[in-house]
N, C-alpha and C. Protein backbone atom coordinates (compact mmCIF):
# COMPACT_ATOMS: atom_id res chain seq x y z
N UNK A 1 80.15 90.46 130.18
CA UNK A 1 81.34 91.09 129.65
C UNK A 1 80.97 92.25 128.72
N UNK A 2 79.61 92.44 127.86
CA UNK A 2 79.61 93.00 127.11
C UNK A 2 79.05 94.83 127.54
N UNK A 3 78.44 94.44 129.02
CA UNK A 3 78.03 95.45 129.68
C UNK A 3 79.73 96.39 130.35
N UNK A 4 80.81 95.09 130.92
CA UNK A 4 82.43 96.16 131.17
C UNK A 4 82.61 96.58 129.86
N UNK A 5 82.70 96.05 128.83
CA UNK A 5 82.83 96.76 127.19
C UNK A 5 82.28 98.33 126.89
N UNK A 6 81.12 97.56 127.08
CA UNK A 6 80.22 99.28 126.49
C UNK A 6 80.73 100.17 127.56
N UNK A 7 80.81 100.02 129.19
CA UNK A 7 81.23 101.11 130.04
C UNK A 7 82.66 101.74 129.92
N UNK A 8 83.34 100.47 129.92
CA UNK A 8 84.74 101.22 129.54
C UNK A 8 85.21 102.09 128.02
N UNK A 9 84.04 101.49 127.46
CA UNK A 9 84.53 102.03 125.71
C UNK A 9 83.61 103.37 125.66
N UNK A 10 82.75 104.05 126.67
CA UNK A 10 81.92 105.30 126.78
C UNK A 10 81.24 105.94 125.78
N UNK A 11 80.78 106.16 126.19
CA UNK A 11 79.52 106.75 125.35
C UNK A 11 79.88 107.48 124.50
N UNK A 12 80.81 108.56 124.67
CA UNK A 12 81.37 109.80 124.22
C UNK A 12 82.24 109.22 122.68
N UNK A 13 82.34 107.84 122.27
CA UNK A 13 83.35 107.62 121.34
C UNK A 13 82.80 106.73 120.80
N UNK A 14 81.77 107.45 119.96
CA UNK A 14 80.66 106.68 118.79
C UNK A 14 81.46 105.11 117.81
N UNK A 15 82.65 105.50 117.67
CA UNK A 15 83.53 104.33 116.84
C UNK A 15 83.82 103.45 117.69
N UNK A 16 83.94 103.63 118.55
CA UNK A 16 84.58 102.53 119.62
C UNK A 16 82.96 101.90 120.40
N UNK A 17 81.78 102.34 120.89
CA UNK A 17 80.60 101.85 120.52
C UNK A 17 80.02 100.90 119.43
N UNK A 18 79.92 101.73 118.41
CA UNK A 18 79.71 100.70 116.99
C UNK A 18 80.43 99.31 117.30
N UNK A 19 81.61 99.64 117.33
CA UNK A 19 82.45 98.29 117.50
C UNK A 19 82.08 97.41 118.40
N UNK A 20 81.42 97.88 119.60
CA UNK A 20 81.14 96.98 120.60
C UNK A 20 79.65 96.37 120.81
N UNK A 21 79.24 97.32 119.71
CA UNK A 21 77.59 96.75 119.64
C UNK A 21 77.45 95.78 118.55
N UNK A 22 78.58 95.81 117.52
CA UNK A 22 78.50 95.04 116.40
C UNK A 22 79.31 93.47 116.57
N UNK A 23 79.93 93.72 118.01
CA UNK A 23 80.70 92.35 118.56
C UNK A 23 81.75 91.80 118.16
N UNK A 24 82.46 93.51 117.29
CA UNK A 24 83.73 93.35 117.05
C UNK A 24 85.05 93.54 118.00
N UNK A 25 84.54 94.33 119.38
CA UNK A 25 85.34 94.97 120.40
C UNK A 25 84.53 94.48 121.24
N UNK A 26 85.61 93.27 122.52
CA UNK A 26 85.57 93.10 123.25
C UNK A 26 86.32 93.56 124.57
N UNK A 27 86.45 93.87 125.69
CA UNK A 27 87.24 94.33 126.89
C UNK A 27 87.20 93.16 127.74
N UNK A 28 87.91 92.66 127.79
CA UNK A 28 88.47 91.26 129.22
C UNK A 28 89.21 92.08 130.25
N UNK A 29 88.32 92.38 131.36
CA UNK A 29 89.05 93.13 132.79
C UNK A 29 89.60 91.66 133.27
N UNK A 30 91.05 91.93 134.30
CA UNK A 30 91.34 91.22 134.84
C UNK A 30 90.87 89.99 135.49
N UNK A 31 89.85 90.29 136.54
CA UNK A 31 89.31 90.02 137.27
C UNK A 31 88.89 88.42 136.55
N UNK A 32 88.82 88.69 134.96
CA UNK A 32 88.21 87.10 134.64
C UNK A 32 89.08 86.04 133.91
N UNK A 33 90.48 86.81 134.20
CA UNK A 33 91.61 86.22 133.92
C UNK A 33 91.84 84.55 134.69
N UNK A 34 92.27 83.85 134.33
CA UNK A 34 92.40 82.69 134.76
C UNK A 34 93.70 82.67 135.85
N UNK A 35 94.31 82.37 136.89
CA UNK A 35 95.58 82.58 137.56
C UNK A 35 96.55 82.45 137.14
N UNK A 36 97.53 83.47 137.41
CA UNK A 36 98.83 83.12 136.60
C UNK A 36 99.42 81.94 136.96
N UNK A 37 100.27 81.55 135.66
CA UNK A 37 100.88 80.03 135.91
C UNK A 37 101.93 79.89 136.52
N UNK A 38 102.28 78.83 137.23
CA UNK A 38 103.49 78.95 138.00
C UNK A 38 104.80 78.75 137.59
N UNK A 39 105.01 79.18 135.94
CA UNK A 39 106.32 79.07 134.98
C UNK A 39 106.76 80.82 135.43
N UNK A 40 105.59 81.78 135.41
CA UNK A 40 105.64 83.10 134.98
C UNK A 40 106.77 83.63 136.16
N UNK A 41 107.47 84.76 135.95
CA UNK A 41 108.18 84.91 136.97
C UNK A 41 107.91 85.94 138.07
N UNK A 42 108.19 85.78 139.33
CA UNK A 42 107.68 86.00 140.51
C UNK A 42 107.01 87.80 140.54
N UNK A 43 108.16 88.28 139.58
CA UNK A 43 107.58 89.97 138.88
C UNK A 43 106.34 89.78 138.03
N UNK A 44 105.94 89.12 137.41
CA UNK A 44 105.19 89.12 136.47
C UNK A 44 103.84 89.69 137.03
N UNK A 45 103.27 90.81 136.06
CA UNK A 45 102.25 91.57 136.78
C UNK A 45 101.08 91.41 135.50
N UNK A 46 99.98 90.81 135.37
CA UNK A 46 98.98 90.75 134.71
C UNK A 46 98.35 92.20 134.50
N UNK A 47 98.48 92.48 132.86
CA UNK A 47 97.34 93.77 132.71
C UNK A 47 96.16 93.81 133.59
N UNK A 48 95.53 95.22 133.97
CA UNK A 48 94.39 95.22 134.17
C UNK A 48 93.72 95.19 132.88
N UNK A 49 93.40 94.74 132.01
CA UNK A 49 92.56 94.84 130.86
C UNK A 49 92.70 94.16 129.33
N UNK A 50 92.71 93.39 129.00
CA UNK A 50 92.89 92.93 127.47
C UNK A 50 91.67 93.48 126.44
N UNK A 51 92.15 94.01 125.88
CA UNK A 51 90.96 94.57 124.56
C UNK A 51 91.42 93.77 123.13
N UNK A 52 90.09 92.63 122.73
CA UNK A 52 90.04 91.71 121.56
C UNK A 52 89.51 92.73 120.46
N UNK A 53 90.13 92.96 119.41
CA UNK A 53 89.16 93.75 118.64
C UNK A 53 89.45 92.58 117.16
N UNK A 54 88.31 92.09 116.51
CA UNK A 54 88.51 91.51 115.12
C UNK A 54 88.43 92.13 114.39
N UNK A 55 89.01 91.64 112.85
CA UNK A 55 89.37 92.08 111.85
C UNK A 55 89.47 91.14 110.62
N UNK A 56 89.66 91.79 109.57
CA UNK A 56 89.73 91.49 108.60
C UNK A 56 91.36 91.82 108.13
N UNK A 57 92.44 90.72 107.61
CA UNK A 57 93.30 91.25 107.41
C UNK A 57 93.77 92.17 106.56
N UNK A 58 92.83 91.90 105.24
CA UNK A 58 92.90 93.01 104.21
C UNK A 58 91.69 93.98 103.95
N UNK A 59 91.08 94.34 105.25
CA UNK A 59 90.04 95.01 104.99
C UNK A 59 90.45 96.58 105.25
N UNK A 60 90.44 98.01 104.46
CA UNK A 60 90.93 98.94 104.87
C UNK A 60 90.21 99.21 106.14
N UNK A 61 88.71 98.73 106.05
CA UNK A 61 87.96 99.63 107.12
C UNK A 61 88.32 99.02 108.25
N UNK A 62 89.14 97.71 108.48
CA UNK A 62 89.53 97.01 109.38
C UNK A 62 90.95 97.74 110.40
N UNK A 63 91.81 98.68 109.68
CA UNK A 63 93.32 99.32 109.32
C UNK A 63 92.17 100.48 110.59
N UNK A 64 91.13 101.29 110.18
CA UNK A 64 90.13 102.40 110.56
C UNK A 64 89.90 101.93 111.96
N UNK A 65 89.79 100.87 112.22
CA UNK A 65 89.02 100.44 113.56
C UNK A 65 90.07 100.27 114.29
N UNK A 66 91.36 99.77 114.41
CA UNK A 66 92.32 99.08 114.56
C UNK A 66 92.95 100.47 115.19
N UNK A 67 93.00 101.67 113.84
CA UNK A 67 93.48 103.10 114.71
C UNK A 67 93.17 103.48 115.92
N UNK A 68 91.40 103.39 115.43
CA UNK A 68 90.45 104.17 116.48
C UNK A 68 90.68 103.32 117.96
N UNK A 69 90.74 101.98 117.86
CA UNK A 69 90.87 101.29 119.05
C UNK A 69 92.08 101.92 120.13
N UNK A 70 93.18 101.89 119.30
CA UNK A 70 94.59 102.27 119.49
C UNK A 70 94.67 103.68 120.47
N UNK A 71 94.27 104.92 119.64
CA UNK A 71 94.06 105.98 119.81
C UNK A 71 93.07 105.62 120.93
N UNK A 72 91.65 105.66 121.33
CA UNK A 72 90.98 105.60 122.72
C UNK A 72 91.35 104.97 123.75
N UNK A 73 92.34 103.71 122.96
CA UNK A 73 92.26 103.19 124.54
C UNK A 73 94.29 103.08 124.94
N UNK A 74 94.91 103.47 124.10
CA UNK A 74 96.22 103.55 124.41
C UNK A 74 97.01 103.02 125.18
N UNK A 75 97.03 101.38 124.61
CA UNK A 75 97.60 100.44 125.44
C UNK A 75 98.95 100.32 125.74
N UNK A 76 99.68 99.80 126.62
CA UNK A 76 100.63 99.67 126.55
C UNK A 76 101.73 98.52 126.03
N UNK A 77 100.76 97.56 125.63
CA UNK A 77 101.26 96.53 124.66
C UNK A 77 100.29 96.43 122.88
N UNK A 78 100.84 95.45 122.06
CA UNK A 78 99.65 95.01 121.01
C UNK A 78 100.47 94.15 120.50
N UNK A 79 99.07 92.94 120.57
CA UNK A 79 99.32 91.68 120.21
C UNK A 79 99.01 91.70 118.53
N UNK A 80 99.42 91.23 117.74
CA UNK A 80 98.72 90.96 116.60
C UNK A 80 98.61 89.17 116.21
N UNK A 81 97.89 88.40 116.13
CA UNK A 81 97.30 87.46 115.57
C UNK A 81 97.25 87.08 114.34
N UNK A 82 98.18 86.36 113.37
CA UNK A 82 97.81 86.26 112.15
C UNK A 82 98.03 84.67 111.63
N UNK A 83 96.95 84.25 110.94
CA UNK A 83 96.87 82.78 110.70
C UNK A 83 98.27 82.11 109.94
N UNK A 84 98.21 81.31 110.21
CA UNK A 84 99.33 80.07 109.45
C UNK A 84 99.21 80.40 108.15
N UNK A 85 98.01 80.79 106.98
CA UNK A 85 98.59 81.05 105.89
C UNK A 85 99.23 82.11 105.48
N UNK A 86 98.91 83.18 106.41
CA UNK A 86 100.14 84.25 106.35
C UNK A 86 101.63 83.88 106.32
N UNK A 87 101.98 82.63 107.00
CA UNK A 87 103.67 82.71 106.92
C UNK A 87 103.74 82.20 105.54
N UNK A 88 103.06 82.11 104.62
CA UNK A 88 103.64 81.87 103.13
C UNK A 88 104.13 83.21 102.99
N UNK A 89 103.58 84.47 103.11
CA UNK A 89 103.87 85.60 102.67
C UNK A 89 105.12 86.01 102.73
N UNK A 90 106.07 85.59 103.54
CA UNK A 90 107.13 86.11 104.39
C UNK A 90 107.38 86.20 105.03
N UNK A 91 108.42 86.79 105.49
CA UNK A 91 108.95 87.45 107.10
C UNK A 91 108.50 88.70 107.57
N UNK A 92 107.31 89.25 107.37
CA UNK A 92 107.68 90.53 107.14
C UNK A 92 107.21 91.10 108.76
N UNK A 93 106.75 89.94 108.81
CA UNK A 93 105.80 90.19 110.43
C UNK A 93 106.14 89.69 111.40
N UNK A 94 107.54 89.04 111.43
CA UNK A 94 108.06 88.30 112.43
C UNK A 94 109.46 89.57 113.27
């Protein structure tokens, strides 16, 4: 996986590299997707591509990577992930 990473994330985009050599940016192509389930509905069309990138929630340089990801690879969805002790904080993310 880490060899579709580095190819799709190219040479040409030193930040998006770093990230993938440091094993913060991962790329999941389809292909190693598990089959869709038979709840999903008969339209339902699986991305070609999921991009994992970790983070730090309060890290600025985390906010930096998070852009850069955004900007190169210009997805058409984004998931965000945030632990159970975040819902003390509020609503602010729901």
């Amino acid at each position: 996986m880490l060899a579709d990473t580095r190819a799709a994330a190219g040479a040409g985009n030193l930040s998006l590299a770093a990230l993938v050599e440091s094993g913060a940016l991962v790329r999941v192509p389809r292909r190693r997707f598990r089959p869709v389930p038979a709840w999903r509905p008969p339209d339902f069309m699986e991305p070609e591509e999921v991009w994992i990138i970790s983070t730090s929630h309060l890290s600025p340089e985390s906010v930096v990577d998070v852009e850069s990801v955004l900007r190169a690879v210009q997805p058409d969805n984004v998931v965000v992930e945030l632990c159970r002790s975040w819902q003390e904080l509020g609503s602010w993310y729901t």
